[in-house]
C-alpha atoms as a PDB file:
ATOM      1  CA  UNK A   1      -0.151  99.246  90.769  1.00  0.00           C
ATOM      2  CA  UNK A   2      -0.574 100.559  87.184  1.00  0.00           C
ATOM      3  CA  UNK A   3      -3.773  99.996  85.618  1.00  0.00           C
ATOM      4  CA  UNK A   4      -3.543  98.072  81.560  1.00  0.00           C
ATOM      5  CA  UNK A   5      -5.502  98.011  79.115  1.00  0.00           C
ATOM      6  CA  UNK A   6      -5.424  95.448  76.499  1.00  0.00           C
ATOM      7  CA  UNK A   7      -7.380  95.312  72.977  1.00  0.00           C
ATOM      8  CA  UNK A   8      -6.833  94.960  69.342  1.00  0.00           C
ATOM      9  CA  UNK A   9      -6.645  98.675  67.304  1.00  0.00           C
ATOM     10  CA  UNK A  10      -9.057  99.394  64.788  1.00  0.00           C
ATOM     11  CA  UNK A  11      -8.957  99.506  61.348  1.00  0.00           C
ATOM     12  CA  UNK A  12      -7.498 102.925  60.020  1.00  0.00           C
ATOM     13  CA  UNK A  13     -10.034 105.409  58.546  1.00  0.00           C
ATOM     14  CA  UNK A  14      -7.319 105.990  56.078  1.00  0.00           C
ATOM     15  CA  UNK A  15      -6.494 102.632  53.900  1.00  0.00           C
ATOM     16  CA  UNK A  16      -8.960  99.905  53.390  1.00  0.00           C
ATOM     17  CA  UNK A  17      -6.703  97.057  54.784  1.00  0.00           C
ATOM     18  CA  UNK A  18      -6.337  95.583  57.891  1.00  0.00           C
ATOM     19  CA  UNK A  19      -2.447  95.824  58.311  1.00  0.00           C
ATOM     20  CA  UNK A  20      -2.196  96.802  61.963  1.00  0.00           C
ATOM     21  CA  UNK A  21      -4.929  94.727  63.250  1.00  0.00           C
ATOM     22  CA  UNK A  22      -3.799  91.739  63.695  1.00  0.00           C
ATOM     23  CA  UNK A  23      -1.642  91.760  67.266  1.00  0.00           C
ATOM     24  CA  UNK A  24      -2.909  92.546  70.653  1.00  0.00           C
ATOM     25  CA  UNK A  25      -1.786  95.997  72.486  1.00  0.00           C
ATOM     26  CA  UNK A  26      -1.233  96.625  75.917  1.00  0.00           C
ATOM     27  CA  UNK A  27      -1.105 100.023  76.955  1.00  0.00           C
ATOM     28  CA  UNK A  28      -0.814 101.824  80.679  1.00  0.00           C
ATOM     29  CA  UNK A  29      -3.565 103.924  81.700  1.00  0.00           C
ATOM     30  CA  UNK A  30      -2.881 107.739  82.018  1.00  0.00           C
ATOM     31  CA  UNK A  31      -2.123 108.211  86.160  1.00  0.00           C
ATOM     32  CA  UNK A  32      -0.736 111.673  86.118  1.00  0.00           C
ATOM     33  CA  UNK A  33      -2.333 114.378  84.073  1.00  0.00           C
ATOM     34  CA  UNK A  34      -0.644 116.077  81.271  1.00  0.00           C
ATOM     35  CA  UNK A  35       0.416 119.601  81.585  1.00  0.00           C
ATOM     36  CA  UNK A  36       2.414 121.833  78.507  1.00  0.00           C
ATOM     37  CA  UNK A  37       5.892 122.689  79.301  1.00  0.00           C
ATOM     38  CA  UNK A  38       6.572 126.155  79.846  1.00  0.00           C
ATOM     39  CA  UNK A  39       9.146 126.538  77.864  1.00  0.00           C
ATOM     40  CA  UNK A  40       8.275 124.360  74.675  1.00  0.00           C
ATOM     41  CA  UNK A  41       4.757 124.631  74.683  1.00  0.00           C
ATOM     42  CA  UNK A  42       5.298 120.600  74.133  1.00  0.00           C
ATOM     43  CA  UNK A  43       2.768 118.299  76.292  1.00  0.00           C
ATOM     44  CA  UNK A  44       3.953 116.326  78.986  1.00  0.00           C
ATOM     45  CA  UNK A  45       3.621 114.367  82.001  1.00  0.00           C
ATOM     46  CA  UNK A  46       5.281 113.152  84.633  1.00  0.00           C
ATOM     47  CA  UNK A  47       4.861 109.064  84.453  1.00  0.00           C
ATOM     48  CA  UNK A  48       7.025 107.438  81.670  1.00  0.00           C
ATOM     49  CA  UNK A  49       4.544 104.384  81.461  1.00  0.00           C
ATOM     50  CA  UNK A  50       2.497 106.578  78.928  1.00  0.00           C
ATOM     51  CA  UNK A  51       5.024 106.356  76.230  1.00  0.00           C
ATOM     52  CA  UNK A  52       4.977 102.176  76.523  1.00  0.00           C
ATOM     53  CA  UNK A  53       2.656 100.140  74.257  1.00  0.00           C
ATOM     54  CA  UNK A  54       3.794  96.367  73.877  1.00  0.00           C
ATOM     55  CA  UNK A  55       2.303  94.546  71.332  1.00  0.00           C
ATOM     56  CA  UNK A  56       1.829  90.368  71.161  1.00  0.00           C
ATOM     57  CA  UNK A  57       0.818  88.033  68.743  1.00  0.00           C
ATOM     58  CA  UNK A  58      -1.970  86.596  71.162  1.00  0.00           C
ATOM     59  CA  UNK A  59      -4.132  87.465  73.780  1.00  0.00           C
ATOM     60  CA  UNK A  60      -3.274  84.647  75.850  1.00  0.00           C
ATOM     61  CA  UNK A  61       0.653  86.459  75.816  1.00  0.00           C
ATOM     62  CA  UNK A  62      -0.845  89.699  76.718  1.00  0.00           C
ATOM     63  CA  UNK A  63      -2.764  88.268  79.747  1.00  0.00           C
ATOM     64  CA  UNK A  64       0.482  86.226  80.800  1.00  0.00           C
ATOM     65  CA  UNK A  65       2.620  89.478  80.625  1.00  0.00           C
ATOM     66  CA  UNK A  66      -0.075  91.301  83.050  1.00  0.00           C
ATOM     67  CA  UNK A  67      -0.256  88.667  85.225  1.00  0.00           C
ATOM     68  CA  UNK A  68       3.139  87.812  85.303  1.00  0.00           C
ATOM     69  CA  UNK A  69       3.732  91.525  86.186  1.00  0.00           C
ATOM     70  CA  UNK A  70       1.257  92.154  89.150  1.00  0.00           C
ATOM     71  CA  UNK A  71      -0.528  94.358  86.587  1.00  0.00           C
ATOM     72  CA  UNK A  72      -4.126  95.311  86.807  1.00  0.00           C
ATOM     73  CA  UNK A  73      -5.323  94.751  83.571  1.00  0.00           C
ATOM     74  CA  UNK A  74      -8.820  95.316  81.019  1.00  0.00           C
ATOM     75  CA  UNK A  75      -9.583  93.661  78.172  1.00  0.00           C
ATOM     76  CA  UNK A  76     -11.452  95.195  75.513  1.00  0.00           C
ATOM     77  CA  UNK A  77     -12.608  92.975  73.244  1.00  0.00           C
ATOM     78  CA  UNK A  78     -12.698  93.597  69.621  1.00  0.00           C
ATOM     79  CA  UNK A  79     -16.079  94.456  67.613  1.00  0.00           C
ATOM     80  CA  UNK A  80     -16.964  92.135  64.674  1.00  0.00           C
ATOM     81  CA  UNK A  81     -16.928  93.494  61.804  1.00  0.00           C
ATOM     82  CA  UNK A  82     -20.280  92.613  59.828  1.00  0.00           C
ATOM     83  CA  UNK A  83     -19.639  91.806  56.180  1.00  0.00           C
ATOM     84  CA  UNK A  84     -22.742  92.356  53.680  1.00  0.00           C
ATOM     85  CA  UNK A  85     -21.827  90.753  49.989  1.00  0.00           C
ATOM     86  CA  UNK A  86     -22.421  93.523  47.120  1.00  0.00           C
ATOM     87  CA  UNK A  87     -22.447  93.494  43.428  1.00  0.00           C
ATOM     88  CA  UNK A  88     -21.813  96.148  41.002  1.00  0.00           C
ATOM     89  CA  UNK A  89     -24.737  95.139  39.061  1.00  0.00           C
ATOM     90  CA  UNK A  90     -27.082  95.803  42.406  1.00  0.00           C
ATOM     91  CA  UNK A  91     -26.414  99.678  41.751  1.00  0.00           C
ATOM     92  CA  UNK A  92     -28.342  99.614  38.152  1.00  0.00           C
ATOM     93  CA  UNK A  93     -31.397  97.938  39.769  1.00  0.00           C
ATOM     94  CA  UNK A  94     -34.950  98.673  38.722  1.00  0.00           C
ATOM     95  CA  UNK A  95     -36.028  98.266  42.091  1.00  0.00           C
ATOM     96  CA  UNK A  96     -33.167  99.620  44.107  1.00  0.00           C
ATOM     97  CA  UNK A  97     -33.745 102.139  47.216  1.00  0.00           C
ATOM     98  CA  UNK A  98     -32.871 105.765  46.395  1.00  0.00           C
END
């Protein structure tokens, strides 16, 4: 039985929006190690459920996918991100921490 994992992505390092964040991912957990093919030099393995990542609108859909399925499934739960109001006129502060 192939083991899931379900979770949001993280925000890219990259852009400062939050594009890609919304839906739910489920991806298949790595069963058969990756080895380079001899010829290519490329990286590869054996089980095609690697390549699959499904993505839903919900995590209720997810769930119902994996269950409907038979899959074994995780969900990883997505960190809050903690939002701390700034001003621009904080940085010219008397007081301010250096």
């Amino acid at each position: 039985m192939p083991q899931a994992r379900i979770y949001r992505p993280a925000k890219t390092a990259m852009q400062s929006g939050r594009a890609k964040t919304r839906r739910w991912v489920l991806d298949y957990e790595v069963t058969t190690p990756r080895t380079p093919d001899p010829l290519m030099g490329w990286t590869s393995a054996a089980d095609t459920l690697n390549q699959i990542s499904l993505k839903f609108e919900t995590l209720e859909e997810a769930v119902a996918y994996a269950t409907k399925r038979g899959l074994d499934y995780i969900v990883a739960e997505p960190h809050q991100a903690k939002f701390k109001p700034k001003s621009y006129a904080d940085n010219f502060r008397y007081d301010r921490p250096r």
